[in-house]
Each structure stands twice: as C-alpha cells, then as structure tokens.
Protein backbone atom coordinates (compact mmCIF):
# COMPACT_ATOMS: atom_id res chain seq x y z
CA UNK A 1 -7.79 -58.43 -21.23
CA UNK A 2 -7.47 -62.15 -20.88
CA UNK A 3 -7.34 -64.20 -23.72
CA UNK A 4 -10.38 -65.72 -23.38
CA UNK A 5 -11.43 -62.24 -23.50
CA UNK A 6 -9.68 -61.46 -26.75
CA UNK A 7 -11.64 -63.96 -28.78
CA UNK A 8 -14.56 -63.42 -27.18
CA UNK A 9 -14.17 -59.40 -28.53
CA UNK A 10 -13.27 -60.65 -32.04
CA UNK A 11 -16.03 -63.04 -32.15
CA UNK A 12 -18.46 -60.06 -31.71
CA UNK A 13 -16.43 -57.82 -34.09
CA UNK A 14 -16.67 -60.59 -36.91
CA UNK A 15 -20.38 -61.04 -35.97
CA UNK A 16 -21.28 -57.72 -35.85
CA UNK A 17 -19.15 -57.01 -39.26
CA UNK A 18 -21.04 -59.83 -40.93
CA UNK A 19 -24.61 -58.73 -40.05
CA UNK A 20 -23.37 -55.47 -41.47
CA UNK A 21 -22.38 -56.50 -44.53
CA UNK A 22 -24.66 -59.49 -45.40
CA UNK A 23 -26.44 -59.30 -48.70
CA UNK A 24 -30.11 -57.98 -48.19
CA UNK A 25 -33.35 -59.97 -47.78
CA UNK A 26 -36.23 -58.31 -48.77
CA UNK A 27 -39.77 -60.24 -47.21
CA UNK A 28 -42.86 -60.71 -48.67
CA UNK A 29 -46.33 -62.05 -47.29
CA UNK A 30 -49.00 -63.20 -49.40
CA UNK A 31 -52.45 -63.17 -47.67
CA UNK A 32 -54.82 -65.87 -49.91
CA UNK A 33 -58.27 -65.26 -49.59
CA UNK A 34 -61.30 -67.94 -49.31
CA UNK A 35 -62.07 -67.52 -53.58
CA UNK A 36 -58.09 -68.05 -54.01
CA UNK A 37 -58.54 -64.92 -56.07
CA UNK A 38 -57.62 -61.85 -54.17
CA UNK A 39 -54.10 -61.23 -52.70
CA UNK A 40 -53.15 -59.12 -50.13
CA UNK A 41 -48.91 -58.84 -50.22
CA UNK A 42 -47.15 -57.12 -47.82
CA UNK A 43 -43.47 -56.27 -49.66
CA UNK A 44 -40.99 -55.11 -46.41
CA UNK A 45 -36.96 -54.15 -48.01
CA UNK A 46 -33.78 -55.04 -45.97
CA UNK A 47 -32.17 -51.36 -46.45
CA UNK A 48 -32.58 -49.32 -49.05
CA UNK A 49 -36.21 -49.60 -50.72
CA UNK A 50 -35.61 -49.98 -55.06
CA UNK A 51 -36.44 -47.38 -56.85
CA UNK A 52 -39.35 -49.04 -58.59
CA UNK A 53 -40.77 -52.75 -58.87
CA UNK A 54 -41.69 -54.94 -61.93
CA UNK A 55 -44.45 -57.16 -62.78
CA UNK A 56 -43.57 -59.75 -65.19
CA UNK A 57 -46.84 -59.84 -67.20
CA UNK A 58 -47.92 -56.22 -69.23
CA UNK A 59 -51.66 -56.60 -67.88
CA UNK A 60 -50.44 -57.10 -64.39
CA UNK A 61 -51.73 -53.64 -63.68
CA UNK A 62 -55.21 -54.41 -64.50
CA UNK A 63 -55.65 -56.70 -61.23
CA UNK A 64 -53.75 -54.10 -58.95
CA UNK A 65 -56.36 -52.81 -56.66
CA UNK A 66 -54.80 -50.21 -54.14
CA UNK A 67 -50.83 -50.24 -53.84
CA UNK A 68 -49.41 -47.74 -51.14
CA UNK A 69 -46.08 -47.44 -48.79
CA UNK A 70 -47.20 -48.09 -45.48
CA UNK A 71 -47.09 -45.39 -42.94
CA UNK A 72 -47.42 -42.93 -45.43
CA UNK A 73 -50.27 -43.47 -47.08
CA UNK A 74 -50.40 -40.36 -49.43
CA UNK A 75 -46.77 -41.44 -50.41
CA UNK A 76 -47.62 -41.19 -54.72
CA UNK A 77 -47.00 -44.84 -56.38
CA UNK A 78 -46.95 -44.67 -60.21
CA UNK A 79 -48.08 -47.58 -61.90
CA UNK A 80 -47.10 -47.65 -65.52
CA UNK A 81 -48.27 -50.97 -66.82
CA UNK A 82 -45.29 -53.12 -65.44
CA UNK A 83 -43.76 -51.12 -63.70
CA UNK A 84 -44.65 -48.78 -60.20
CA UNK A 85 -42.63 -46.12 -59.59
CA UNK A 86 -41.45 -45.68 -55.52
CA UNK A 87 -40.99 -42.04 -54.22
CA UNK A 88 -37.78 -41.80 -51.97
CA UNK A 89 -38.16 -44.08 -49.01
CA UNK A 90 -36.62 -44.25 -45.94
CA UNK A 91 -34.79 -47.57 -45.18
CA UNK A 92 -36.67 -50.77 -44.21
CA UNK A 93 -39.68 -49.55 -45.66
CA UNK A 94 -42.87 -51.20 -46.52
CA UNK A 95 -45.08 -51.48 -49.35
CA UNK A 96 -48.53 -52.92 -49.30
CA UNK A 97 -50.92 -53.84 -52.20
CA UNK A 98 -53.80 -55.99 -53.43
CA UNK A 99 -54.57 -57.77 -55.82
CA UNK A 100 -58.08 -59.53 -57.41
CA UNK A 101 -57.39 -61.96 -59.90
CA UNK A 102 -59.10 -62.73 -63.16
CA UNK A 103 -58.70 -66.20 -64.24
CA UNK A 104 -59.51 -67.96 -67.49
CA UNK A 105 -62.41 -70.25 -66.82
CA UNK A 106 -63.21 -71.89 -70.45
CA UNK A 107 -61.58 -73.13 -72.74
CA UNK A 108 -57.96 -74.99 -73.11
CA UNK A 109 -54.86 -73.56 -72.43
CA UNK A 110 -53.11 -73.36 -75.30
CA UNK A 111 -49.66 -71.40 -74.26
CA UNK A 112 -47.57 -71.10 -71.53
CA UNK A 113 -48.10 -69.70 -68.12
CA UNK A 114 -51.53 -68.21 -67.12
CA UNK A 115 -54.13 -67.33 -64.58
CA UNK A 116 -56.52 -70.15 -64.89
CA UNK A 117 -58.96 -71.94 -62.59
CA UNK A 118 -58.85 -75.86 -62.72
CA UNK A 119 -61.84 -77.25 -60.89
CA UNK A 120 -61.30 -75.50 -57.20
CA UNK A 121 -58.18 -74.89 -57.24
CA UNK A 122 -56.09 -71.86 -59.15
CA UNK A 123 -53.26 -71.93 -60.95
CA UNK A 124 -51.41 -68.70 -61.61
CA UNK A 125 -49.15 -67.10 -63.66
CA UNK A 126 -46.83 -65.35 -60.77
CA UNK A 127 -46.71 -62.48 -63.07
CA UNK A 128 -49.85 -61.43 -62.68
CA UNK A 129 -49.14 -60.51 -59.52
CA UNK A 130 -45.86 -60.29 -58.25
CA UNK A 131 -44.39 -56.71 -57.78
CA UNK A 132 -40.50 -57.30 -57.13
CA UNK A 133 -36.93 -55.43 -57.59
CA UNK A 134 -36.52 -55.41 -61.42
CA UNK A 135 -32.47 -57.11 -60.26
CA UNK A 136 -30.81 -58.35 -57.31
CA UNK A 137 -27.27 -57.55 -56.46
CA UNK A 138 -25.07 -59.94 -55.69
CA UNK A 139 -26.34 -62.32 -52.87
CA UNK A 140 -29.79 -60.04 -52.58
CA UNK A 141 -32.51 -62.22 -52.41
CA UNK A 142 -36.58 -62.33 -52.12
CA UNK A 143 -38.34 -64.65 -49.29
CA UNK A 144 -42.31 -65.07 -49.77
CA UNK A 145 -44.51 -66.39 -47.21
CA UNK A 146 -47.50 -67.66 -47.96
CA UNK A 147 -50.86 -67.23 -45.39
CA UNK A 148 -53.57 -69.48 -46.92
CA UNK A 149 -56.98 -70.45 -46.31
CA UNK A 150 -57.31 -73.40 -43.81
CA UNK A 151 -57.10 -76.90 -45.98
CA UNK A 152 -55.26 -75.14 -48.80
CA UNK A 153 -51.73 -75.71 -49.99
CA UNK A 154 -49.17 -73.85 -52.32
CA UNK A 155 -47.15 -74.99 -55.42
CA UNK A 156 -44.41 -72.64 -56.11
CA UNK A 157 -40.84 -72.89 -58.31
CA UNK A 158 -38.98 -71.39 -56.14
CA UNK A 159 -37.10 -73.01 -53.40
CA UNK A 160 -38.49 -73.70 -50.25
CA UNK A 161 -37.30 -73.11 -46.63
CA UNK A 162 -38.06 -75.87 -45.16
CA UNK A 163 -38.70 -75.84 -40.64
CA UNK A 164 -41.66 -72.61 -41.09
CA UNK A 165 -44.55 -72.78 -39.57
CA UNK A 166 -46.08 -71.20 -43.24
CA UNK A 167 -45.09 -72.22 -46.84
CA UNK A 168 -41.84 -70.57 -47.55
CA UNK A 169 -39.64 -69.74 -50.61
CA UNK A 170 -36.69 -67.69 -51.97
CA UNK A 171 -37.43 -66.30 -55.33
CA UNK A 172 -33.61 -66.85 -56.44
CA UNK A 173 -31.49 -65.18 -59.40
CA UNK A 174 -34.02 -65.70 -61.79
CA UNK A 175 -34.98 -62.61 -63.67
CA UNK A 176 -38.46 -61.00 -62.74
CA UNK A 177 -39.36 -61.07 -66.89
CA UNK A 178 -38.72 -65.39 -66.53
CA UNK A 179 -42.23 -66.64 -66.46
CA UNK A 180 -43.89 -69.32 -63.93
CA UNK A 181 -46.44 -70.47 -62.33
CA UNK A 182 -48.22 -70.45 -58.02
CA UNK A 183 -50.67 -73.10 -57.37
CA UNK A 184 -53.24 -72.80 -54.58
CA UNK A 185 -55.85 -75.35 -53.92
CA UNK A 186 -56.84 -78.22 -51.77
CA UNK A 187 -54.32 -80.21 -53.37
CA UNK A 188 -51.36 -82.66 -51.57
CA UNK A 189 -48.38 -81.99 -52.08
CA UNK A 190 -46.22 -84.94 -52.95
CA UNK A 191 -42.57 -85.25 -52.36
CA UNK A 192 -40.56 -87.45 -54.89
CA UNK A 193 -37.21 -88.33 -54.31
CA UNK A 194 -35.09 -88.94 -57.35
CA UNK A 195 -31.29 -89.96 -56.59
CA UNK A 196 -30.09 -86.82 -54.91
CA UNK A 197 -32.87 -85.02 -56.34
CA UNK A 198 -36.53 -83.89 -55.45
CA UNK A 199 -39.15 -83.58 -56.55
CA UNK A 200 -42.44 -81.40 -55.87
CA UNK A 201 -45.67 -82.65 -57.33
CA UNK A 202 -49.07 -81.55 -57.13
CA UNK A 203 -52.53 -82.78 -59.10
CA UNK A 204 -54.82 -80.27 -59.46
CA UNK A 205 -58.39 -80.59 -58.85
CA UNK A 206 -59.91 -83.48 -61.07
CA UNK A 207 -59.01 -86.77 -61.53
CA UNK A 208 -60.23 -89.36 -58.64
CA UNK A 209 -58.41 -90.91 -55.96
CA UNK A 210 -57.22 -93.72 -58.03
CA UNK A 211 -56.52 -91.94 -61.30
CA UNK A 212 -53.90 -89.17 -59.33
CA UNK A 213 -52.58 -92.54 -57.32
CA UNK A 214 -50.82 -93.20 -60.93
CA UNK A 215 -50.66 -90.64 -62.20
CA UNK A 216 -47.92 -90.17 -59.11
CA UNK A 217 -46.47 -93.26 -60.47
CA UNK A 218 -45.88 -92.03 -63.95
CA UNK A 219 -44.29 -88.82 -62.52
CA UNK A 220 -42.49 -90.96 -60.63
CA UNK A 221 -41.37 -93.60 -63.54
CA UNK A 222 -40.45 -90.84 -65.94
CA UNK A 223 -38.19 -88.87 -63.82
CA UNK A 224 -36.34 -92.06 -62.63
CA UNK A 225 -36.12 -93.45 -66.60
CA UNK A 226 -34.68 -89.84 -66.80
CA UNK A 227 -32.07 -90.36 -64.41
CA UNK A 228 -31.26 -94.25 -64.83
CA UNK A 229 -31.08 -93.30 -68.86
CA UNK A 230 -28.35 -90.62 -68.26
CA UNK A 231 -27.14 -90.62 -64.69
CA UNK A 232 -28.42 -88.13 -62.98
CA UNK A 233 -31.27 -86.41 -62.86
CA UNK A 234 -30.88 -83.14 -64.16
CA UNK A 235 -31.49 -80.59 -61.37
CA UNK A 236 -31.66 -80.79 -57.98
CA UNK A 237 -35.20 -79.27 -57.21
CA UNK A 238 -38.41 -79.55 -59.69
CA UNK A 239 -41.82 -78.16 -59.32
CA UNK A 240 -44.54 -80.49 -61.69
CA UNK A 241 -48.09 -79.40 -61.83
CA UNK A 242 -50.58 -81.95 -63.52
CA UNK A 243 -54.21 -80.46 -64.53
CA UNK A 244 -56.75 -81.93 -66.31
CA UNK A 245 -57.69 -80.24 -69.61
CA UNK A 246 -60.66 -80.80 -72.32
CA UNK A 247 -58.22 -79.77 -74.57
CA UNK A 248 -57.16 -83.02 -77.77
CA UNK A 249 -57.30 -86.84 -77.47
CA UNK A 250 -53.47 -87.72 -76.26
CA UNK A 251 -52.55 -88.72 -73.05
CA UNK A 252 -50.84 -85.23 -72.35
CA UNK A 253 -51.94 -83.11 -75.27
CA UNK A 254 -50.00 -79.84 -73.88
CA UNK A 255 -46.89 -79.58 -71.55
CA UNK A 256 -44.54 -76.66 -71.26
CA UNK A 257 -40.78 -76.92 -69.03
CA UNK A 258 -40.97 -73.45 -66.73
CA UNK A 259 -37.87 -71.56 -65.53
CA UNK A 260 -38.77 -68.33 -63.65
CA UNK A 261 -37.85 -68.78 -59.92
CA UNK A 262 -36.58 -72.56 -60.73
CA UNK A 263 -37.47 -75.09 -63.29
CA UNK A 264 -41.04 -76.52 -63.28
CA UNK A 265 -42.19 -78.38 -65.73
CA UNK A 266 -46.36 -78.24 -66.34
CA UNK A 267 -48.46 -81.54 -67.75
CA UNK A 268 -52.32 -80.90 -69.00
CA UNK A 269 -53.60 -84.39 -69.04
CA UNK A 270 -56.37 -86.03 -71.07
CA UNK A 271 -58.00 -87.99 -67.65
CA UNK A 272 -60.25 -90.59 -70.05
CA UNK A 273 -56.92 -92.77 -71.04
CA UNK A 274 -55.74 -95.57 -68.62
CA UNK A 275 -52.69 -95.83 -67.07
CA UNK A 276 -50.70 -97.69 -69.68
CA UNK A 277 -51.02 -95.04 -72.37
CA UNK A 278 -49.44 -92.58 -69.99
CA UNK A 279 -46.78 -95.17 -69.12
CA UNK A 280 -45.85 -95.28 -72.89
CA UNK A 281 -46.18 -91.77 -73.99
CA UNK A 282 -43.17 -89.78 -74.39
CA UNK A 283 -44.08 -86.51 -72.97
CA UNK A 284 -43.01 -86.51 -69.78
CA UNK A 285 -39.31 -87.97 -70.84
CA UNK A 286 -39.20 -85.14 -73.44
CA UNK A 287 -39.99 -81.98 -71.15
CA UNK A 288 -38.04 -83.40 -68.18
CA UNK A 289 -35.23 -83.83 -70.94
CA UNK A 290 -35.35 -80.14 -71.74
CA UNK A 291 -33.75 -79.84 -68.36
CA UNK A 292 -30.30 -80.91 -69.72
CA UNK A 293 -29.55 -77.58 -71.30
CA UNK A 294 -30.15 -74.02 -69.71
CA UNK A 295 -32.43 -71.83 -70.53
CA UNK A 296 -32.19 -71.28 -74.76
CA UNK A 297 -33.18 -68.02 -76.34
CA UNK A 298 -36.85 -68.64 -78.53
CA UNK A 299 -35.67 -68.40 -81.38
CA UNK A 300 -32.88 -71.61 -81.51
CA UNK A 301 -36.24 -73.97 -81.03
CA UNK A 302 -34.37 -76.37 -83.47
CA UNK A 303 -31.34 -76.71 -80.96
CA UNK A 304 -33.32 -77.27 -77.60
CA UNK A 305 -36.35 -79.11 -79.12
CA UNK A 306 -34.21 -80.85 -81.51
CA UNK A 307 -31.92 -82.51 -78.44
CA UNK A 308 -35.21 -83.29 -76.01
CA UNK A 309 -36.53 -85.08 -79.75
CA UNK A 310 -33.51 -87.30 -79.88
CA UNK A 311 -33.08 -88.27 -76.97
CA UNK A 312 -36.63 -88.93 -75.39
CA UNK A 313 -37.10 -92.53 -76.87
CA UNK A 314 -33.07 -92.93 -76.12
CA UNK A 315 -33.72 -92.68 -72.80
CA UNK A 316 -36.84 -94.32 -72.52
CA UNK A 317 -35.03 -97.49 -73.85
CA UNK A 318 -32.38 -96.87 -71.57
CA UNK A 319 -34.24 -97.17 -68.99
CA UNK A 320 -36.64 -100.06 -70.36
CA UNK A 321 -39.90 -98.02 -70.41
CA UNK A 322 -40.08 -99.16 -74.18
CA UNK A 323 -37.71 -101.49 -75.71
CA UNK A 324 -34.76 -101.10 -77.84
CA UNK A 325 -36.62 -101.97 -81.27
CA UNK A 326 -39.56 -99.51 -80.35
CA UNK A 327 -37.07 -96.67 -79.75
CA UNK A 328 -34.78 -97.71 -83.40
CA UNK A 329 -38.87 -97.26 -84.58
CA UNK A 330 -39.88 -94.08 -83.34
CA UNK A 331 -36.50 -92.71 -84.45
CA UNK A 332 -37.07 -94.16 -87.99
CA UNK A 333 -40.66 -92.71 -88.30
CA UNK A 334 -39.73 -88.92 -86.80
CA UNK A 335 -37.11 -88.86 -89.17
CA UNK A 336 -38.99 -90.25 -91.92
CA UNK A 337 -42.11 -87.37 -91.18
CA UNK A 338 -39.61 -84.60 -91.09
CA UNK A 339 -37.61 -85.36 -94.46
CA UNK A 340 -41.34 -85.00 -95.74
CA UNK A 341 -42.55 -82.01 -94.32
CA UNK A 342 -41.70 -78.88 -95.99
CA UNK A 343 -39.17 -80.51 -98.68
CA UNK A 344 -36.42 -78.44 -99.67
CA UNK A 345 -36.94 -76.45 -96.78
CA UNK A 346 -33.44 -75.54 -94.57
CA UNK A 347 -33.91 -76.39 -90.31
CA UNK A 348 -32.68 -72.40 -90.00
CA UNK A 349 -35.59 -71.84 -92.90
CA UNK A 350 -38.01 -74.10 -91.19
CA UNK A 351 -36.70 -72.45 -87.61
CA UNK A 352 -37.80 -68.78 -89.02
CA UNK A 353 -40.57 -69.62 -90.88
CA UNK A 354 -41.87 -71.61 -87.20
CA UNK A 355 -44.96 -69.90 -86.17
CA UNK A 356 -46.65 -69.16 -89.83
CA UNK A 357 -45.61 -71.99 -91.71
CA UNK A 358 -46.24 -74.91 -88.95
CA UNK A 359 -43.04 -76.09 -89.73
CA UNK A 360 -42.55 -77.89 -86.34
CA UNK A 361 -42.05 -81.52 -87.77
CA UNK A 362 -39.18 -80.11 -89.69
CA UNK A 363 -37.19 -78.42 -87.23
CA UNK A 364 -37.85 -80.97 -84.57
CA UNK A 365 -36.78 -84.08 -86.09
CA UNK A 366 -34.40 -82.08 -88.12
CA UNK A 367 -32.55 -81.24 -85.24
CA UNK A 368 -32.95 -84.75 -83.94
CA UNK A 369 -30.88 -85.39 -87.10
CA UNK A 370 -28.24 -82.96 -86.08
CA UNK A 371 -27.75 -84.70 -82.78
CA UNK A 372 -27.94 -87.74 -84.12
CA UNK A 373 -25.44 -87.55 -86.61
CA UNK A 374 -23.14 -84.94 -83.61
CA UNK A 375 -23.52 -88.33 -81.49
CA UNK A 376 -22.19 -90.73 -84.22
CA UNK A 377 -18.63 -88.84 -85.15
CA UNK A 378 -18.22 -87.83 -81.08
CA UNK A 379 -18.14 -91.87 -80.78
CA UNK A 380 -16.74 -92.55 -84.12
CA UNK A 381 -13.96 -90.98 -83.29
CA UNK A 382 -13.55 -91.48 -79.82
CA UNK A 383 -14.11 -88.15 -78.25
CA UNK A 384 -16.51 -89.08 -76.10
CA UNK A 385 -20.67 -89.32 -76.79
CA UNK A 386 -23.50 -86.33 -76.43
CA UNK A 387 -23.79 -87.62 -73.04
CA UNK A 388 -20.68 -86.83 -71.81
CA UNK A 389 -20.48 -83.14 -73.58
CA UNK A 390 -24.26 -82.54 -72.23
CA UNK A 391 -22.85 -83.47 -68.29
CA UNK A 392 -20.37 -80.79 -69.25
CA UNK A 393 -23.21 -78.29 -69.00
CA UNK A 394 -24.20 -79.26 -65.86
CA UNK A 395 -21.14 -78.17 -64.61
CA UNK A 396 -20.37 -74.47 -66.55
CA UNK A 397 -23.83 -73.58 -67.33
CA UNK A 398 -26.13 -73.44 -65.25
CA UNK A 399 -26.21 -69.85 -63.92
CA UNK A 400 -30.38 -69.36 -63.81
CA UNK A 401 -29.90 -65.28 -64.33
CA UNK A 402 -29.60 -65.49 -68.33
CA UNK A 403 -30.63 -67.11 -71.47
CA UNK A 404 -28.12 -68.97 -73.75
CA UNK A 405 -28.08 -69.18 -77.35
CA UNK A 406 -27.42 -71.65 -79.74
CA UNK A 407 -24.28 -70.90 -80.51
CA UNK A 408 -23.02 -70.49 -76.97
CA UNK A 409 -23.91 -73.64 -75.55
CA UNK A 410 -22.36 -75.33 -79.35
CA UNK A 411 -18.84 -73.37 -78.59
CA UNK A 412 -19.14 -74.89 -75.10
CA UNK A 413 -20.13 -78.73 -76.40
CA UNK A 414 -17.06 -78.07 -78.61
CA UNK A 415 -14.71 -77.26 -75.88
CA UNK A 416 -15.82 -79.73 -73.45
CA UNK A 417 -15.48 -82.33 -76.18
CA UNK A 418 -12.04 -81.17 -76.94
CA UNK A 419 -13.30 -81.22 -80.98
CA UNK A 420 -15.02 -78.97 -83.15
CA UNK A 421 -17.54 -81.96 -83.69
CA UNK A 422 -20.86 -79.55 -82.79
CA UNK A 423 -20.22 -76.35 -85.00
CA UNK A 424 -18.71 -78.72 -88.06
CA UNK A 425 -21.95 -80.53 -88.21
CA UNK A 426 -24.08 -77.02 -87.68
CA UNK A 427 -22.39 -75.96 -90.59
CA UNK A 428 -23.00 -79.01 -92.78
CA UNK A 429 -26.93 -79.52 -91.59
CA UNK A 430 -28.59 -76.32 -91.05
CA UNK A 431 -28.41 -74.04 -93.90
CA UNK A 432 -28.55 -77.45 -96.09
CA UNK A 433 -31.95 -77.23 -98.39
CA UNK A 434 -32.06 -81.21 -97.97
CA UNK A 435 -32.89 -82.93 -94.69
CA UNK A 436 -30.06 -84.65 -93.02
CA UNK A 437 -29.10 -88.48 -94.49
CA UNK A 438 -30.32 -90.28 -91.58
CA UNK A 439 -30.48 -93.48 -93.73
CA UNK A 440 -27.08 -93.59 -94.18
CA UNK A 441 -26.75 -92.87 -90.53
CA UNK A 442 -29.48 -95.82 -90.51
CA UNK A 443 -27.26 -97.90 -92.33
CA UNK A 444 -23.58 -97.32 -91.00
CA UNK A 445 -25.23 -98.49 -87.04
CA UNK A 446 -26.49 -101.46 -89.21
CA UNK A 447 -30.79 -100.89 -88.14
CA UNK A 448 -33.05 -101.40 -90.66
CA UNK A 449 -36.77 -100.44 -90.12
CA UNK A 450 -39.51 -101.70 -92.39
CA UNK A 451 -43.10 -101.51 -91.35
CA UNK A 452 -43.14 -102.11 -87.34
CA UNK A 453 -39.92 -105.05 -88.07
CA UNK A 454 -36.39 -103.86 -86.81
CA UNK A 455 -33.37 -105.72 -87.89
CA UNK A 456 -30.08 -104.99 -86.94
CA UNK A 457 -26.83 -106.18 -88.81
CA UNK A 458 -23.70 -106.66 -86.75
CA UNK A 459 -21.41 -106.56 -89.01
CA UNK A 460 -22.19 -102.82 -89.70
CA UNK A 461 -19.25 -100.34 -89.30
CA UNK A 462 -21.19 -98.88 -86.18
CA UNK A 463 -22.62 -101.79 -85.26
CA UNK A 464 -20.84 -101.39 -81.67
CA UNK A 465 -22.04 -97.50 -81.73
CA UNK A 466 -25.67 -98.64 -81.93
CA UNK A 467 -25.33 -100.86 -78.93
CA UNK A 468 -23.71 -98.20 -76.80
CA UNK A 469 -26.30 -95.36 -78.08
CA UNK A 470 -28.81 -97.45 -76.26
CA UNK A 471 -26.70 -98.56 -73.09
CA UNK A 472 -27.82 -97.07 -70.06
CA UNK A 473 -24.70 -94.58 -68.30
C-alpha cells in the first residue's frame, strides 16, 4: 500500500468512525394547514426511539387528535396528559400525530405564552403542541421543518439553519418544560442586525403599513440603545414578536422576555399612540435588559426585575434616547413610589407576599435600590462597576439547560468582582423592614430632584461616580 493509499484508508476509517459516533439528530416536520390551526408532525429518531415524549403545557393532550408509530399502526401510544408513553421501537423509527388547535380569540392576554389568534395570523404557545424527548444527551439535538401554506411565514426561538429550501430550526439544550412561542401568518420577517448580533422580528397582523414601518424602527432603536449603553448586545440571536392588543392605554401595556428554545422577547402594543410615545417608553429597554442575566428561578423576581428596573433609564441615557436629567428623574420617582408602597414591608416580604399583596412597586424599585447602592461601593472602591461584574455572566453563565437562583448568580458577581460587594449589600437590604436610603445615595452622587428640576452638585463625594454611572461603555 502506497502512501497515498495509507491516508486515503485512514481518512475513511476517521470518517466512518465519526458518522458512528456523532451525537443523534432526531427530525421533525410540521405540516401547517390553510386555518393555521391543525398540525400534522411527523417525529423520525436518529437511533434509538425515547422511551416516551413530553409536551410542555398539561392540556397539550386535549388538541392531540390521532398519535401512532408509523408502520405499525396498532403499536399502543399512552397519552397521560404530558406525557405519551412509546412501546419498544426498533431503531430509526417514526412517530406521526396531529394536532387541531384551540386558540384564545377574545380578550387580552394577560400572562405569558399562549395559543392565541391575532387578526390572521396565530401565535402559539409551542407547548401546545410539541411532543419531544423529555432530555437530550450530550450533543443530541432536535431539527423542525416547517411546510406552510403558500404566502405564510414562521417565527420560531430556536435557531435557524439557514441555505433550506423550508424554514428550519434546532430546538437546542433548552428544557422541553421552558416555555415559548411559533408564529405563523402572512407576516415578513425582518432581519435586524445589531453589532455581531441578530435579530428576528415579526409584526403580527394589525397595524398598517406605516405604523409596522416604525414600529421596526423602535425595535431597531431599543436594541441598539441596548448595546451602545453597555457594549454589546446581550445574545447573539433574538426572536421579537409585536401584536396588537385591546388590552390598557400604554404604549406596550404587556411584554414578557421568553427562553424555551432561545430567548424571545414578546411586545403587545397599544396601536392608537404615535411613534414618539413608543420612542420614549421604557419597555422595550427593560425586557431586552432582562437578557443580561440567565434564566432566574420565579421566585427571586426582586433580583432579575430589580436589575432590568435600574438599569433601563441607565441605558436609555447612555445611549441618548432620553437625557441624563430625565433618567436622574425616573430614578428619583421609582424610588420615591416604592419607599411608599407597602411601608415597613421587607423586599424578601414584599418578594413572598408578590402575587396576593400586589406588592410589585416594592420589590421592583426595591431591588433597583439594591443595585443601585451594589453599583456605588463596586466604584467607590474601585473594584470595578455592575457593568463589568454583569459581562462576567456572559462569559460563565450562560448554559440555556437550567435556571439560576439568586444566590448563585450573587456568589458569581462576588467572585468576578474579586469582593464580597453583592452578598454584603443582600444582607444589609433585603430582610431590612425599611426601604433602602436612596437619598443618601441621592446625596453622596450630589443629584437633587425636586418637581421635574434636576440639579447636580460637583463637589459631592461621588460627584465623579454619577458622571461615570451615566457614561456610555
């Protein structure tokens, strides 16, 4: 054997050992119907089939029509609510099922993910219908393709292969319990690029030509204020979806931030108010801020609300969509409404006491507090600023296959800081009856607020601080 021969032979050994050993790829098609509202999936496994698959909504069962392995169609599927139980399968098998779809058509939404129809189009909560492996192993992954009705398009959180001839996505690491939300309509989607980041916007069915031209543009604005304010944007793929909704009198009276199969964040806008009242609301800066920090568990809603609430006028200023005595004002005034709001009340009190009480304003601006006053002794004492432990994240914690807590992602602010800054001033704010001093905070950066006048004194002991809190990265 020549040489040429030789690695020839070991070229096809190390190809051959590859394909043997490469992580599976389980395929899905999704069949869309003309209403949008049945779904006919076709769910083929690389290898082994899983022992059962998961829905991630408990009523997912009630739109399953017929699910049965194909080939054998008296094969017995058990569907237990979310969950359908697979006989033994032989390899490469194939499972096909459909689904009819019962979306809400009155009404607001008023939560997070859900089957709803807006106008023509249909947005839905994947969970609803999605049947996958309950976990991946290592390097296992999902691919959906999408076959839709002519002059229809998909919205979807998960990443896209780009170069198919169909819309295309891996599902990811996410877990199948994450919620999330598939768009399908006669909607455009729009591509945004945002540094090195992108992206993927669509307007549901609603506002006119002109109204979605800007409402582009305040996508658009936000995400770059986001990025010019810190940096860098903070992930490298986002799915928006903007719908219209009857629901309050705000510019955006409802958003949620998404993170099952990839980080989405949702806007329901009010479509009667002009452009400049979107340009100047704070919405958008707040859920794309949420994006900083990985996925929190529910109940630290002081911690991950409580850091998009500080820093959404920061970075607003930062990157001049409001000026610099505007932000000091909005600051003033949160912190002002939550020293009032249940009085004597602790942010953990506030935090449990969430859902019955109405306690938001507390724990919000309460936590705004916390970070505010984290932010002042980082840059008092030279250790850096929020900003630099929050880019810390970026880099340790951002594995998309768990939730964080509170006290997690503080131990890691503390390390990357080099300082036990974060769990010092946890331990002096939250279990404190009284809401934190923020006008001595106030004071000591040298802003005073009275009315809608800001003043500012320079020769304040953080007079420098103040300036820098405000400077763009």
């Amino acid at each position: 054997m020549t040489a040429r021969d030789r690695l020839i032979a070991g070229i096809v050994l190390f190809a051959l050992a590859s394909a043997a050993t490469a992580a599976p790829l389980h395929r899905y098609l999704v069949r869309v119907d003309d209403s949008l509202e049945r779904l006919a999936l076709s769910a083929c496994f690389d290898g082994p089939a899983p022992g059962k698959l998961v829905a991630g909504s408990e009523a997912a069962f009630l739109y399953l029509e017929v699910m049965e392995v194909r080939g054998l169609p008296s094969a017995a599927i058990a569907v237990e609510r979310r969950a359908a139980l697979l006989p033994s399968l032989p390899p490469d098998a194939c499972i096909d099922y459909t689904v009819r779809l019962k979306p809400a058509r009155v009404g607001a939404q008023t939560g997070g993910p859900e089957t709803r129809r807006i106008g023509r189009d249909l947005l839905t909560s994947f969970a609803d219908w999605l049947w996958r492996p309950e976990t991946f192993a290592s390097g296992e992954d999902l691919e959906i393709r999408f076959e839709l009705p002519e002059g229809m398009a998909v919205s979807a959180p998960w990443q896209p292969v780009h170069g198919r001839q169909v819309p295309t996505f891996r599902v990811g690491e996410s877990p199948a319990t994450w919620p999330g939300v598939v768009a399908f309509g006669g909607f455009e989607p729009i591509r945004i690029r945002v540094g090195t980041a992108w992206i993927d916007l669509v307007i549901l069915d609603g506002p006119p030509p002109e109204q979605r031209a800007f409402i582009q543009r305040w996508i658009t604005g936000a995400a770059f204020g986001v990025a010019t304010g810190f940096g860098a944007f903070p992930v490298p793929r986002l799915q928006v979806v903007v719908a219209p909704t009857p629901r309050g009198r705000a510019p955006v009276p409802w958003a949620y931030v998404g993170r099952g199969g990839g980080p989405a964040v949702h806007f329901f806008i009010n479509t009667t108010r002009d452009q400049a009242d979107f340009e100047r609301d704070w919405t958008a800066t707040h859920e794309m801020t949420h994006l900083f920090l990985p996925y929190l568990e529910a109940g630290d809603v002081w911690f991950y609300e409580g850091l998009t609430t500080y820093l959404q006028n920061i970075l607003m200023a930062r990157a001049g969509t409001i000026d610099v005595d505007e932000a000091w004002r909005r600051l003033h005034a949160g912190f002002e409404r939550g020293s009032r709001t249940a009085p004597g009340l602790s942010i953990v009190a506030a935090t449990e006491r969430l859902g019955r009480a109405g306690t938001y304003v507390r724990v919000y601006w309460g936590g705004a507090a916390t970070f505010l006053a984290a932010d002042l002794r980082l840059r008092e004492t030279g250790a850096g600023s929020l900003d630099d432990a929050l880019a810390e994240l970026s880099r340790c914690c951002d594995d998309d296959s768990r939730r964080w807590s509170a006290d997690e992602l503080i131990a890691v602010l503390d390390r990357a800081t080099g300082t036990t800054v974060f769990s010092d001033v946890a331990r002096e704010t939250l279990d404190r009856p009284e809401f934190p001093d923020t006008a001595a905070m106030f004071d000591q950066l040298g802003v005073q607020v009275v009315g809608d006048r800001v003043t500012y004194d320079d020769e304040a002991p953080l007079a420098a601080i103040r300036e820098a809190i405000m400077a763009p990265r």
